[in-house]
N, C-alpha and C. Protein backbone atom coordinates (compact mmCIF):
# COMPACT_ATOMS: atom_id res chain seq x y z
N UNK A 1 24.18 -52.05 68.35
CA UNK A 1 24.62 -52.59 67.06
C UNK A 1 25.65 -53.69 67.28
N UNK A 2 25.66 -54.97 66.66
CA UNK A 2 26.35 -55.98 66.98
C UNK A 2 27.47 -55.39 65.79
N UNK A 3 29.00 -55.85 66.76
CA UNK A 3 29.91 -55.69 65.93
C UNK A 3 30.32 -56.50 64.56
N UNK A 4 29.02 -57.82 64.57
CA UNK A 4 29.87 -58.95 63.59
C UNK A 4 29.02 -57.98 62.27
N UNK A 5 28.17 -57.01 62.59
CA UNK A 5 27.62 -56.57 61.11
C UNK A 5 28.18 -55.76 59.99
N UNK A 6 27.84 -56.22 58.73
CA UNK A 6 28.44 -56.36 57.38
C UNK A 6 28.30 -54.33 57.24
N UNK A 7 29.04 -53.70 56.83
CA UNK A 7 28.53 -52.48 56.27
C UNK A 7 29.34 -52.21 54.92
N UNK A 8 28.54 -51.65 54.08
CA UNK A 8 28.11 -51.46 52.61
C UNK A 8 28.19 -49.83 52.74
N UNK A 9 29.29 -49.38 51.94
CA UNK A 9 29.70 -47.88 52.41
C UNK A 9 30.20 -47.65 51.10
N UNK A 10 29.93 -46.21 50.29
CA UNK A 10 30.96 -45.79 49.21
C UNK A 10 31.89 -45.39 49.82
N UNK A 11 32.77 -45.33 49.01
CA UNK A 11 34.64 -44.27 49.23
C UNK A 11 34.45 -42.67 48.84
N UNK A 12 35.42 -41.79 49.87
CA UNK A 12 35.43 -40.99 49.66
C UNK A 12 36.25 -39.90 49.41
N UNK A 13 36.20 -38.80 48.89
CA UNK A 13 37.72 -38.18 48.85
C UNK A 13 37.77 -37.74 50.11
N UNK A 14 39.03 -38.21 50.86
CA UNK A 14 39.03 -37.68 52.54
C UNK A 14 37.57 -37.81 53.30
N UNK A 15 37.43 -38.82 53.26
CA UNK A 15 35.84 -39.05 53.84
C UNK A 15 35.56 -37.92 55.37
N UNK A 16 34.08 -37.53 55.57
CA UNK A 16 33.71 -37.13 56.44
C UNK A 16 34.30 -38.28 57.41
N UNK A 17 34.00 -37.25 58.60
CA UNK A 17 34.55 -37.99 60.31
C UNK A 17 33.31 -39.05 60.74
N UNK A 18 31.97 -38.77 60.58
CA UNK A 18 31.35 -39.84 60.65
C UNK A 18 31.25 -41.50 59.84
N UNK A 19 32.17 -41.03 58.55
CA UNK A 19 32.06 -41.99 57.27
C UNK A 19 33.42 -43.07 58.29
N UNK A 20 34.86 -42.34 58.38
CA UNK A 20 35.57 -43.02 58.96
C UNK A 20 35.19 -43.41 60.18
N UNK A 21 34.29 -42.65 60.88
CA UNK A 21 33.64 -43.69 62.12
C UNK A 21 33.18 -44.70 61.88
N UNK A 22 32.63 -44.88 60.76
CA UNK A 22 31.94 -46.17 60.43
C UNK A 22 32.74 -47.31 60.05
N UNK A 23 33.93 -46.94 59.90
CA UNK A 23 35.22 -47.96 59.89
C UNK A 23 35.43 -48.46 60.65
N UNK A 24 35.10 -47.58 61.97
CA UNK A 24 35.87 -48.17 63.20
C UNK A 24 34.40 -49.09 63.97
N UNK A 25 33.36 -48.88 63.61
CA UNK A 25 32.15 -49.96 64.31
C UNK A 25 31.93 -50.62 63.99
N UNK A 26 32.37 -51.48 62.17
CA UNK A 26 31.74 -52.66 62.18
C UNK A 26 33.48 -53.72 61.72
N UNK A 27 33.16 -55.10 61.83
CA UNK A 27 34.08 -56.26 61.67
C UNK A 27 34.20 -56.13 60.35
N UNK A 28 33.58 -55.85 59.43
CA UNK A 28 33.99 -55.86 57.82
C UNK A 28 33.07 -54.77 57.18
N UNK A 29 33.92 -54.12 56.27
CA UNK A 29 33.30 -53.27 55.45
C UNK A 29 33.53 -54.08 53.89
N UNK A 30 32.28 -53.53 53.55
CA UNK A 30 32.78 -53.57 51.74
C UNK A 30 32.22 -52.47 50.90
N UNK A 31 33.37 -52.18 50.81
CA UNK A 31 33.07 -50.66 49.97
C UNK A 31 32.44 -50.57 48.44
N UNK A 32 31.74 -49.94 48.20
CA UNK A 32 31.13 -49.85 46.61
C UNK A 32 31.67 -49.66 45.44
N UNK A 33 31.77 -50.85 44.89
CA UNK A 33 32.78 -50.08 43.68
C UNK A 33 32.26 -50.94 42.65
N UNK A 34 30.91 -51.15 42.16
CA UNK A 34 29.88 -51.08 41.12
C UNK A 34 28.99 -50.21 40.88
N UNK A 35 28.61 -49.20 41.67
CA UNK A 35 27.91 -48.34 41.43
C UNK A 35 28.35 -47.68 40.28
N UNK A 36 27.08 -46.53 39.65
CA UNK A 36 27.38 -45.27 39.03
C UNK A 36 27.68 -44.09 39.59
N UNK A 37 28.36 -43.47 39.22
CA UNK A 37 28.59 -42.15 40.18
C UNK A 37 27.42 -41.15 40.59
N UNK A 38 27.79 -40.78 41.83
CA UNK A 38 26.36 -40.30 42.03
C UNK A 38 26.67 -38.67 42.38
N UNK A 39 26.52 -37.55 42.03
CA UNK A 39 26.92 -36.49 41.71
C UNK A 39 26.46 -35.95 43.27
N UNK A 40 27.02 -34.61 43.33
CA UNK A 40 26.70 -33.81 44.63
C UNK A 40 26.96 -34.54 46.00
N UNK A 41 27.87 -35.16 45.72
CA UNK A 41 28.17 -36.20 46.68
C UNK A 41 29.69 -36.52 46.76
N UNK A 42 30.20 -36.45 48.56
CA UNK A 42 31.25 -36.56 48.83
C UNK A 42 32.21 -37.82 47.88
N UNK A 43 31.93 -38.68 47.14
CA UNK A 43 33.30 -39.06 46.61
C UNK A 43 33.91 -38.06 45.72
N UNK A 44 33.76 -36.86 45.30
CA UNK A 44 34.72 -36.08 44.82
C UNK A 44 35.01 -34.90 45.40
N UNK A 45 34.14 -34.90 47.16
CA UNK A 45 33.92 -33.43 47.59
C UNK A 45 34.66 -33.81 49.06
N UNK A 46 35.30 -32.90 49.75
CA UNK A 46 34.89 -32.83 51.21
C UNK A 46 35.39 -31.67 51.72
N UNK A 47 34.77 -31.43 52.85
CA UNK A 47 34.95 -29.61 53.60
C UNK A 47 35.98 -29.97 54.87
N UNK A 48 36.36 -28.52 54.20
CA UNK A 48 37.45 -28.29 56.15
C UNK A 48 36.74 -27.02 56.75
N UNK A 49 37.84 -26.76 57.59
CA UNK A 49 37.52 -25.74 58.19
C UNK A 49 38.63 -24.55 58.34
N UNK A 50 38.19 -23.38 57.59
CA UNK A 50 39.13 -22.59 57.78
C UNK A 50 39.19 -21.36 58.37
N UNK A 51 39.86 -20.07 58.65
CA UNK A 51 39.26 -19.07 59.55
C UNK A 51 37.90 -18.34 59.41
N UNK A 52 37.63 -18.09 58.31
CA UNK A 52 36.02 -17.50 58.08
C UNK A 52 34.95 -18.64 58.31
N UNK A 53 35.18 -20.17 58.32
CA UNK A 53 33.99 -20.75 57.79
C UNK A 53 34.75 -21.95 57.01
N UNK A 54 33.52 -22.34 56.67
CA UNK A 54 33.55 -24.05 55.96
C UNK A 54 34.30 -23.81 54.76
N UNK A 55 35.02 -24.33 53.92
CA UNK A 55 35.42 -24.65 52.37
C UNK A 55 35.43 -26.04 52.13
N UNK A 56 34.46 -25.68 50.91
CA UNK A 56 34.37 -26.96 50.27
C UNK A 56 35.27 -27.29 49.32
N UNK A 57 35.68 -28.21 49.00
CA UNK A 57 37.03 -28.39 47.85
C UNK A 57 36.44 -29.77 47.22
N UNK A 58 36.13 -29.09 45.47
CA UNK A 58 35.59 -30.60 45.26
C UNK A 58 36.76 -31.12 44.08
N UNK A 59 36.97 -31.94 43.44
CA UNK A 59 37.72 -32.63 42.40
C UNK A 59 37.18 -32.57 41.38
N UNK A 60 37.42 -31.77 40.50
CA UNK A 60 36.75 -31.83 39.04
C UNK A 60 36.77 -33.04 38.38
N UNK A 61 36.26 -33.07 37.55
CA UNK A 61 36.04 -34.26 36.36
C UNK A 61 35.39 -34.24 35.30
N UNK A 62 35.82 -34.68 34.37
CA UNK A 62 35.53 -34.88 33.05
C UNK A 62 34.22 -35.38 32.68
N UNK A 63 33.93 -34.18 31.70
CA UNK A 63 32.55 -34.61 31.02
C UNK A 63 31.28 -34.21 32.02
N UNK A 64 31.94 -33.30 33.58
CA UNK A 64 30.59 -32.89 34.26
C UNK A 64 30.34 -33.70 35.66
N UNK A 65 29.66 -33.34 36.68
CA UNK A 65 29.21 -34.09 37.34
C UNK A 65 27.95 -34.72 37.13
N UNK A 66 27.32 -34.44 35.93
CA UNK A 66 26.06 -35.21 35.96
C UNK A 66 26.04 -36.37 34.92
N UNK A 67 27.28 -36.61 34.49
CA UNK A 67 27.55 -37.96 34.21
C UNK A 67 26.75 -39.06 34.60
N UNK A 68 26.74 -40.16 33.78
CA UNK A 68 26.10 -41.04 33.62
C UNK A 68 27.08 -42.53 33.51
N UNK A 69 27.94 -42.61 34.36
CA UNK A 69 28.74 -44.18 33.94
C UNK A 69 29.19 -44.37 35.31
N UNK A 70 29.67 -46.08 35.35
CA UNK A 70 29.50 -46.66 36.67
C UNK A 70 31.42 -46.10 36.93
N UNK A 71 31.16 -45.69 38.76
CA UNK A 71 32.09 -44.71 39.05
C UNK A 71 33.58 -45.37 38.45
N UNK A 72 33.74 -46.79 38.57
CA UNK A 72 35.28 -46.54 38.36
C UNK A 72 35.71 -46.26 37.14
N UNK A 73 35.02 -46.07 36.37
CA UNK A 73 35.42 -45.35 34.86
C UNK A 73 35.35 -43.76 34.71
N UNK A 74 35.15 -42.75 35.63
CA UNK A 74 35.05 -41.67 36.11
C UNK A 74 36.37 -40.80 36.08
N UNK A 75 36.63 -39.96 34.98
CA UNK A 75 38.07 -39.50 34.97
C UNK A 75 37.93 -38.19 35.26
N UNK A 76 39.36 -38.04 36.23
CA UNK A 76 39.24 -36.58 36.81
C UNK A 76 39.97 -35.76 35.48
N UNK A 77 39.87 -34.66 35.49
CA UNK A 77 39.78 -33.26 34.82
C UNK A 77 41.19 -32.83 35.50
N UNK A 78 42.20 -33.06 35.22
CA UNK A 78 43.55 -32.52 35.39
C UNK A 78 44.12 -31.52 34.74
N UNK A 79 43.47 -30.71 33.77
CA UNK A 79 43.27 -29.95 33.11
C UNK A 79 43.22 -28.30 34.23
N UNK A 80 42.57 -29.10 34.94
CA UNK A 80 42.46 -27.92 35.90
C UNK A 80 43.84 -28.11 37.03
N UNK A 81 43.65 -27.06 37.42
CA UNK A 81 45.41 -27.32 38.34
C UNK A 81 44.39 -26.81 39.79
N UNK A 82 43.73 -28.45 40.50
CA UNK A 82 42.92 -28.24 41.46
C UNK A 82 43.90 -28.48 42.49
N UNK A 83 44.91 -29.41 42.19
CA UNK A 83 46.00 -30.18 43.45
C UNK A 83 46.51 -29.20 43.68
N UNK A 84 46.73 -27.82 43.14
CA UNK A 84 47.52 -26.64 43.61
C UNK A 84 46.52 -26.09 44.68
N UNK A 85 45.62 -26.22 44.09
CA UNK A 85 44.63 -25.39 45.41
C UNK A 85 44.00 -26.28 46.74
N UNK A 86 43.57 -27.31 46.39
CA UNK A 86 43.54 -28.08 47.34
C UNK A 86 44.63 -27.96 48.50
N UNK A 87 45.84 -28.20 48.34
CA UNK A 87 47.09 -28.19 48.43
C UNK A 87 47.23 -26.82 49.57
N UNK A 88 46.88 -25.93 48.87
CA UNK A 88 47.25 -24.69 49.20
C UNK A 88 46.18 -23.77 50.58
N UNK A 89 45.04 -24.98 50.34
CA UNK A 89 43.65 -24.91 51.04
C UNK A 89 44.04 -25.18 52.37
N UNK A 90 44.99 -26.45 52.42
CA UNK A 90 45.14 -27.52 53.23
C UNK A 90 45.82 -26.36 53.83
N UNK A 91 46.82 -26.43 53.62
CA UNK A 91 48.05 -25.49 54.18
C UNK A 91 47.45 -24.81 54.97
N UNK A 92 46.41 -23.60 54.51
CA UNK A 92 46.09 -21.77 54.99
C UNK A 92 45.16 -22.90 56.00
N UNK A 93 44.37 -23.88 56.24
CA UNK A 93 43.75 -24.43 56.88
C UNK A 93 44.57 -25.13 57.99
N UNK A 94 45.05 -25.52 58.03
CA UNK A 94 45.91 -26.57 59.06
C UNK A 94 47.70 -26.56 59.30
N UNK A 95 48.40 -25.39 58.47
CA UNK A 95 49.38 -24.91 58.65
C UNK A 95 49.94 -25.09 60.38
N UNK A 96 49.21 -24.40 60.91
CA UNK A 96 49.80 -24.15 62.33
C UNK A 96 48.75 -25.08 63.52
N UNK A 97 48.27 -26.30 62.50
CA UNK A 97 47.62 -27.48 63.52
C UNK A 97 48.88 -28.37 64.54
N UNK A 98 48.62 -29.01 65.18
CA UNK A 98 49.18 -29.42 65.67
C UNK A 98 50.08 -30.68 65.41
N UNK A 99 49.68 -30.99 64.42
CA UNK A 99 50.08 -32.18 63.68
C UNK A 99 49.96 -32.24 62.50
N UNK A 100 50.31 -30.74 61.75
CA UNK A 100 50.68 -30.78 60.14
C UNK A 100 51.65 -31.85 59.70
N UNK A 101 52.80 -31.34 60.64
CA UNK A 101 54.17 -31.71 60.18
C UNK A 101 53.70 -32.90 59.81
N UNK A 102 52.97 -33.91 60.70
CA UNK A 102 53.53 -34.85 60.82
C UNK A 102 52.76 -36.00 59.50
N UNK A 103 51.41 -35.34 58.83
CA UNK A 103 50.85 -35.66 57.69
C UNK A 103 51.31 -34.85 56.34
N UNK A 104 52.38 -33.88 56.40
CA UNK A 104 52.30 -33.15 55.73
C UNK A 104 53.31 -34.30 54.54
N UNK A 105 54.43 -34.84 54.46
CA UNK A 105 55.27 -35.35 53.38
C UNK A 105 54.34 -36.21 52.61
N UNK A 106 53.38 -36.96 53.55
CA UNK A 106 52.39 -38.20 52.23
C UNK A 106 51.54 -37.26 51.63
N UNK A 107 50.99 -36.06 52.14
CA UNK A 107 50.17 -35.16 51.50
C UNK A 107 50.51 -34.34 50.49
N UNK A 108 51.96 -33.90 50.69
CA UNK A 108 52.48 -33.05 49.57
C UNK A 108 52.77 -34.05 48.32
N UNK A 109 53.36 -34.76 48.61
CA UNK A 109 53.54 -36.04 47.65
C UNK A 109 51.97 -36.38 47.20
N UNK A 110 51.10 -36.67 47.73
CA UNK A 110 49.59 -37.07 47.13
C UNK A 110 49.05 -36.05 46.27
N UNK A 111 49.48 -34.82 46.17
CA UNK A 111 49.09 -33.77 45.99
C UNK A 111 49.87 -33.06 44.50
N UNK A 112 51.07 -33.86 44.58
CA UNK A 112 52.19 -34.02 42.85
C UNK A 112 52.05 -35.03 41.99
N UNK A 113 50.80 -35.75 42.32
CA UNK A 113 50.85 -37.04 41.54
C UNK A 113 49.12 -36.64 40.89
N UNK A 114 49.13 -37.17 39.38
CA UNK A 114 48.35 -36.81 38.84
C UNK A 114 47.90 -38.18 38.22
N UNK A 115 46.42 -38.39 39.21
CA UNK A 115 45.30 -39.79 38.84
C UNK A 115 44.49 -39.68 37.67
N UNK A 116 43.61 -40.21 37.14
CA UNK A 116 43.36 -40.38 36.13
C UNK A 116 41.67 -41.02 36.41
N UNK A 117 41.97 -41.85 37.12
CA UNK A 117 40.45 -42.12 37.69
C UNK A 117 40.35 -41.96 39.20
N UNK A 118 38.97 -41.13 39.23
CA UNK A 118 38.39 -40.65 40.98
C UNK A 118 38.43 -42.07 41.45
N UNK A 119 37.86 -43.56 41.33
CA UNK A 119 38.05 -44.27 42.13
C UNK A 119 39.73 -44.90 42.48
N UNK A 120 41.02 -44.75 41.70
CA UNK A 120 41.97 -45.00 42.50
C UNK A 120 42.82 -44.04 42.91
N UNK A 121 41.79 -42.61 42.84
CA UNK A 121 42.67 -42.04 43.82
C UNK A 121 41.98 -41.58 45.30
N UNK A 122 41.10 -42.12 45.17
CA UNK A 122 39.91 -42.37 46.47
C UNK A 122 40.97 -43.73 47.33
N UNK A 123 40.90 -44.83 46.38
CA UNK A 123 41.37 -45.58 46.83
C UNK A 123 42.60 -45.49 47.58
N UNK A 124 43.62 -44.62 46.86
CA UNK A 124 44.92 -44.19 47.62
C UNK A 124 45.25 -43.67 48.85
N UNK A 125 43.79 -42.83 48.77
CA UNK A 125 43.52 -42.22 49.80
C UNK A 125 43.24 -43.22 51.41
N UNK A 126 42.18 -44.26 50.80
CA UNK A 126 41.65 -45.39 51.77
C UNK A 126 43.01 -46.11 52.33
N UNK A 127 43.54 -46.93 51.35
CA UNK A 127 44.89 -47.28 51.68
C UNK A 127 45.81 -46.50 53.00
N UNK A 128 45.81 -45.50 52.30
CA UNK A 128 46.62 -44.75 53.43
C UNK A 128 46.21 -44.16 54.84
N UNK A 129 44.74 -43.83 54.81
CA UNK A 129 44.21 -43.79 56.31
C UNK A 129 44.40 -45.39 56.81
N UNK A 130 44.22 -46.61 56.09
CA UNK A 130 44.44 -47.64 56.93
C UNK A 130 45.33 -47.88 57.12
N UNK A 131 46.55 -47.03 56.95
CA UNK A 131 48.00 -47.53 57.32
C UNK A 131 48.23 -46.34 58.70
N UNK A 132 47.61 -45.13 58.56
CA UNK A 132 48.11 -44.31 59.63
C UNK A 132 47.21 -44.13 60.55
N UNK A 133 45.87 -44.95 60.85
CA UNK A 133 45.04 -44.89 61.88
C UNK A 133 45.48 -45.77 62.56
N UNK A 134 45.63 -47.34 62.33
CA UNK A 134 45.05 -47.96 61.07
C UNK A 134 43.55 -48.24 61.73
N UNK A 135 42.99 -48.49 60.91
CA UNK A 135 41.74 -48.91 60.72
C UNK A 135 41.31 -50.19 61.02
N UNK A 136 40.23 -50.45 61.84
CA UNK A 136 40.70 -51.90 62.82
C UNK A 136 40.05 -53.03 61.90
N UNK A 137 38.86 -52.27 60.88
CA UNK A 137 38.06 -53.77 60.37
C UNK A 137 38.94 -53.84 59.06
N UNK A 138 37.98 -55.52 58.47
CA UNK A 138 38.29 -56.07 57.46
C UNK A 138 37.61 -55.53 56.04
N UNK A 139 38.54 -54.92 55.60
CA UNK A 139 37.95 -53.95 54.09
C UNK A 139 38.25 -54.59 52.67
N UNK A 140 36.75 -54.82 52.27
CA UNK A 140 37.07 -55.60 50.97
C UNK A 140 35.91 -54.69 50.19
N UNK A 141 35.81 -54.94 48.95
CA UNK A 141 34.82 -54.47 48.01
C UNK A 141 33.42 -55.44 47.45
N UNK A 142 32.56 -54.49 47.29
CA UNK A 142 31.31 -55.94 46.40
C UNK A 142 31.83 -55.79 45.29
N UNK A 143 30.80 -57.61 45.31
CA UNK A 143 31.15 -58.69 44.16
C UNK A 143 30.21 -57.87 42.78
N UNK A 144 29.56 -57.30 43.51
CA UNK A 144 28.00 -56.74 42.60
C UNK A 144 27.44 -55.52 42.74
N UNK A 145 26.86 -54.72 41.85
CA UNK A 145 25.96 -53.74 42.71
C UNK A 145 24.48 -54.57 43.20
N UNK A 146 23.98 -53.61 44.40
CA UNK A 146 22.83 -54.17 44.62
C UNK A 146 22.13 -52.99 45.26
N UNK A 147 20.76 -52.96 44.41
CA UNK A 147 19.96 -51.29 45.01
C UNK A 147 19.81 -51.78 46.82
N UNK A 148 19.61 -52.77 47.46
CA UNK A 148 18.82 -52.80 48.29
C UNK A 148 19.55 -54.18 48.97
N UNK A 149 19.98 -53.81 50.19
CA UNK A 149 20.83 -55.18 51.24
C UNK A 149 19.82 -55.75 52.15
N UNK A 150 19.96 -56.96 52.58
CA UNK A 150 19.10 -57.42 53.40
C UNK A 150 19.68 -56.91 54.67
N UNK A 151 18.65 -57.13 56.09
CA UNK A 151 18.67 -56.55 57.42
C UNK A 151 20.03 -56.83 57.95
N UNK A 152 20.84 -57.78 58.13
CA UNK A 152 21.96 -58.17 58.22
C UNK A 152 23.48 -57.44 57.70
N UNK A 153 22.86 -56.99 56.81
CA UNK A 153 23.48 -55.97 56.29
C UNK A 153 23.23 -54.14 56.57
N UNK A 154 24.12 -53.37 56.80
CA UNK A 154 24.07 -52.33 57.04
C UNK A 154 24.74 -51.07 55.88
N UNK A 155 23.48 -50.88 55.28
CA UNK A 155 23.85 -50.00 54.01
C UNK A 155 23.78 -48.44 53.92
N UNK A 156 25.12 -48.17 54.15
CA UNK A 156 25.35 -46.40 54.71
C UNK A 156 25.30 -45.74 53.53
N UNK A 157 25.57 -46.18 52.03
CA UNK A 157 25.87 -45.42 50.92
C UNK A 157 24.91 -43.83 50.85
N UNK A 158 25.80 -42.90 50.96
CA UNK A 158 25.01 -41.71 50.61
C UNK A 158 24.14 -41.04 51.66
N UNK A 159 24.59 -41.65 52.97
CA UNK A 159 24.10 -41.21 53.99
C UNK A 159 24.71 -40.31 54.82
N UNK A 160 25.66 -40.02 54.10
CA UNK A 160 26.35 -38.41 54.69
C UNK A 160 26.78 -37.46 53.02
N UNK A 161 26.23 -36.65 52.79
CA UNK A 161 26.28 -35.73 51.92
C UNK A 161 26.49 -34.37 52.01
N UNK A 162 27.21 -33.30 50.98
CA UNK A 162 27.70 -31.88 51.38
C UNK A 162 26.04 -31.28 51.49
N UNK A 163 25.00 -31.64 51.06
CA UNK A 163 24.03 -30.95 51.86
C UNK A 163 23.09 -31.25 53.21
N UNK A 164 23.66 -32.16 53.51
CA UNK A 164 23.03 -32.64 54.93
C UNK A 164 24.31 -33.35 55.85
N UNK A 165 25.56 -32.91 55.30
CA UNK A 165 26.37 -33.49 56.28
C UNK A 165 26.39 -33.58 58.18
N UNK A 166 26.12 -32.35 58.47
CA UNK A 166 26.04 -31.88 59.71
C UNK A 166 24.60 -31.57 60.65
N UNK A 167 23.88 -32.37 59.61
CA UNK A 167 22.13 -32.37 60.45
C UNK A 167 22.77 -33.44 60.97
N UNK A 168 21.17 -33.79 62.09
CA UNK A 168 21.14 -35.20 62.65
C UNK A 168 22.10 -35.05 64.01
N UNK A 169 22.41 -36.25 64.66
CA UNK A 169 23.39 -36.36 65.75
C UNK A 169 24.68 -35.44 65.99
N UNK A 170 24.78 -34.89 67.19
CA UNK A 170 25.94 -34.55 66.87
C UNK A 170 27.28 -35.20 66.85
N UNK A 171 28.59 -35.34 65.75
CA UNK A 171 29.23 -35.94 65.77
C UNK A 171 30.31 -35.74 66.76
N UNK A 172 31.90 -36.48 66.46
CA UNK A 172 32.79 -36.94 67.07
C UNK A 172 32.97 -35.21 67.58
N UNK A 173 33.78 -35.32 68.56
CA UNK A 173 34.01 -33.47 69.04
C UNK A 173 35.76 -33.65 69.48
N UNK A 174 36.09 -32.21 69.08
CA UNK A 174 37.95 -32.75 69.60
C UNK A 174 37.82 -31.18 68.98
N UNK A 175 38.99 -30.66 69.57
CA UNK A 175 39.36 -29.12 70.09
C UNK A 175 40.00 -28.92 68.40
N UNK A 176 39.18 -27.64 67.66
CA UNK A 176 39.59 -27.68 66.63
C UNK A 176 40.18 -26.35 66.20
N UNK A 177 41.18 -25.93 64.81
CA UNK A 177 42.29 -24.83 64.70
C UNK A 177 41.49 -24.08 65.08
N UNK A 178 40.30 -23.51 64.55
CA UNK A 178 39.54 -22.04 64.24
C UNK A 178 38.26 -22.01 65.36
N UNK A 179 37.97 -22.92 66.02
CA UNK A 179 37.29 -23.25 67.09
C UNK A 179 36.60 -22.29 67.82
N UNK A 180 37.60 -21.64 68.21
CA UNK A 180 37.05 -20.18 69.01
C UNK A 180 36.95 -18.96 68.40
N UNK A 181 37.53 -19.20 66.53
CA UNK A 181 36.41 -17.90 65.58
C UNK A 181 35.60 -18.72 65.27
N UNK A 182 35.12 -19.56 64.63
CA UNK A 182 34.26 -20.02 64.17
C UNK A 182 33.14 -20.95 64.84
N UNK A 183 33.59 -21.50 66.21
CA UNK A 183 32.50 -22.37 66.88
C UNK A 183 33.13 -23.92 66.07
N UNK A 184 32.45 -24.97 67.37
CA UNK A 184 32.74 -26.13 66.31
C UNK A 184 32.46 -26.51 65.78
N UNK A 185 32.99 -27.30 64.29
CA UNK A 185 32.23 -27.45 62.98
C UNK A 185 32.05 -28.84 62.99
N UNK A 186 30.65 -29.49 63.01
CA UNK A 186 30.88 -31.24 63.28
C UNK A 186 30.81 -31.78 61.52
N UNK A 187 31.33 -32.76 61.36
CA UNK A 187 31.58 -34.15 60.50
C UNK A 187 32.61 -33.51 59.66
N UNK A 188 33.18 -32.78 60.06
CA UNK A 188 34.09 -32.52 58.41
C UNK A 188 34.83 -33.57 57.89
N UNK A 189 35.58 -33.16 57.16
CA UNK A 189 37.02 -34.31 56.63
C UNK A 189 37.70 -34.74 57.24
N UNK A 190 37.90 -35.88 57.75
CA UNK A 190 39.16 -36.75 58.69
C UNK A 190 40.11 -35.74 58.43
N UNK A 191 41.00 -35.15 57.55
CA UNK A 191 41.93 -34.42 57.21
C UNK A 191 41.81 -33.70 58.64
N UNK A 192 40.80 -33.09 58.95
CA UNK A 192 40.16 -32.03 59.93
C UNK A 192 40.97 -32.78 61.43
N UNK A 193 39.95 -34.01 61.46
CA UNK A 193 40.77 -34.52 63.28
C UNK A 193 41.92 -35.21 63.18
N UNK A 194 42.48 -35.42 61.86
CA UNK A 194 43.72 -36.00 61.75
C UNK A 194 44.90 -34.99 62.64
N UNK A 195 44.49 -33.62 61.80
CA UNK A 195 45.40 -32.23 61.93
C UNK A 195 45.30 -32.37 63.55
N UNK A 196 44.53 -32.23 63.83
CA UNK A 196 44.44 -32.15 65.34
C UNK A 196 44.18 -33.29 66.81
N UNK A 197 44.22 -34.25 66.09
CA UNK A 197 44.63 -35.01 67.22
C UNK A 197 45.78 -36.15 66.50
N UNK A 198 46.12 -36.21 65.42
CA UNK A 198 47.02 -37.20 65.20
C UNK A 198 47.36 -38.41 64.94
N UNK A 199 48.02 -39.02 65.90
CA UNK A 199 48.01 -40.33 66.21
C UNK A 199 47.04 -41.23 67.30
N UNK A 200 46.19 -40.30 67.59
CA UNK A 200 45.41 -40.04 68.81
C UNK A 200 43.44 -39.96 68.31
N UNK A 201 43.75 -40.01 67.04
CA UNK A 201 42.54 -40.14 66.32
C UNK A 201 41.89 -41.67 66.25
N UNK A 202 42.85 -42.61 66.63
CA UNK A 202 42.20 -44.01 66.73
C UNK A 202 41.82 -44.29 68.01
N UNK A 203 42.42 -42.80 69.29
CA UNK A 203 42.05 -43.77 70.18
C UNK A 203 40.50 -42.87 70.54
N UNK A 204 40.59 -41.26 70.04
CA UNK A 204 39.17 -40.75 70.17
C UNK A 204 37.90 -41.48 69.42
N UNK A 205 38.55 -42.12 68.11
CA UNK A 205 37.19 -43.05 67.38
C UNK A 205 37.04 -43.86 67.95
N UNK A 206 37.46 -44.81 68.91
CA UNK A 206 37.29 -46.02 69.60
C UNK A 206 36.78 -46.19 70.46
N UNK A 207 37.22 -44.75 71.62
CA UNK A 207 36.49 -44.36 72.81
C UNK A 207 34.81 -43.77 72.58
N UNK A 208 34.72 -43.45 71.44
CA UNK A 208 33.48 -43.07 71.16
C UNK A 208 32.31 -43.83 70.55
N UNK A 209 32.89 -44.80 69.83
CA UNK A 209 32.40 -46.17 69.71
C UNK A 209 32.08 -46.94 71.33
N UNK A 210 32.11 -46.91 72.39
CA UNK A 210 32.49 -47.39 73.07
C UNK A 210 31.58 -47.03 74.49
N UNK A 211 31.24 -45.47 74.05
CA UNK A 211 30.25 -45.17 74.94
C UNK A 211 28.24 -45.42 74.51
C-alpha cells in the first residue's frame, strides 16, 4: 500500500485498534462527517476487556438507534446517566493497568462533561488521541458525502463493526490486563492498548505498519 493514499474512514467512540491503525498507514485521512448514522455500529459503541470477557459499552441516543438523519445532528440521550457507567467500566477494567494513572485525569474529566451531539463528542475524543499518540497523518473531513470513492482512494467506512470486529486478520498483539483469564482479545478499543502500553502505543503502531 503506497503511503501517499487518501483514506475515507468514519469516527468513532474510542475507535477499535485496527480503526486507529489506519491512522497511522496512510498521509491523509478524511473522516466522514456527511453521512447518516448508521446504527449497530462502532460510532456510538466500543468493547474492552474485562475479567469474565468482552463488554460492550454503547452511548445512548435520542429517538433510537434506528434513526434516520445525517450523523452530525444525532443527539445523545443524557437522560441516561451512561458516563457513570462507562466511567465505572473503565475503572473495574483497567484500574490496575499499567498506565491508568497516566490517562486517567483527561478521562475522568471527559467523562463529567455532558455533549449533546455523538459527532462532537467523537470528535473530542479524535482530538485528543491526536494529541497523546499523536497521530502522524494529515486529518481533515469530506467536502461531501459520496456512496462510492474512486481506486485512489481508500474507503474503510464500516469495515470494522461490533459484529465482525475480530474476524479476518489477526490484529495488533501487546500483553493485555486479563490476558491469562481470558486469552487475547484482538481489535478492541484503543482505550484497551492505550492502558497498556502507553506512550509506547505509537511506537507498537508504527513498528507494525512497518513489517
Amino acid at each position: 500500500m503506497s503511503g501517499n493514499e487518501i483514506l475515507v474512514i468514519e469516527n468513532q467512540y474510542f475507535g477499535c485498534v485496527d480503526w486507529i491503525n489506519d491512522l497511522f498507514r496512510f498521509t491523509h485521512v478524511e473522516i466522514e462527517q456527511y453521512e447518516y448514522y448508521q446504527k449497530l455500529s462502532f460510532r456510538n459503541r466500543c468493547v474492552l476487556a474485562g475479567a469474565n470477557g468482552l463488554i460492550h459499552l454503547s452511548v445512548p441516543l435520542q429517538n433510537g438507534r434506528n434513526q434516520k438523519k445525517p450523523l452530525k445532528e444525532v443527539l445523545i440521550n443524557n437522560r441516561e446517566d451512561w458516563q457513570k457507567i462507562h466511567w465505572r467500566t473503565i475503572f473495574s477494567c483497567y484500574g490496575k493497568s499499567p498506565f491508568f494513572e497516566y490517562y486517567q485525569p483527561w478521562l475522568a474529566a471527559f467523562y463529567q462533561k455532558n455533549f449533546y451531539y455523538l459527532w462532537d463528542m467523537n470528535l473530542s475524543i479524535l482530538e485528543w488521541l491526536q494529541k497523546v499518540l499523536p497521530i502522524p497523518s494529515a486529518i481533515g473531513f469530506t467536502d461531501i458525502y459520496k456512496k462510492d470513492y474512486a481506486n485512489e482512494v481508500a474507503d474503510h467506512r464500516n469495515k470494522w463493526l461490533p459484529k465482525n470486529f475480530q474476524e479476518g486478520k489477526k490484529s495488533i498483539q501487546y500483553q493485555q490486563v486479563f490476558e491469562g483469564k481470558i486469552g487475547f482479545q484482538t481489535n478492541l478499543s484503543v482505550l484497551d492498548l492505550l492502558m497498556c502500553e502507553g506512550p509506547n502505543t505509537k511506537t507498537v503502531l508504527t513498528g507494525i505498519n512497518k513489517l
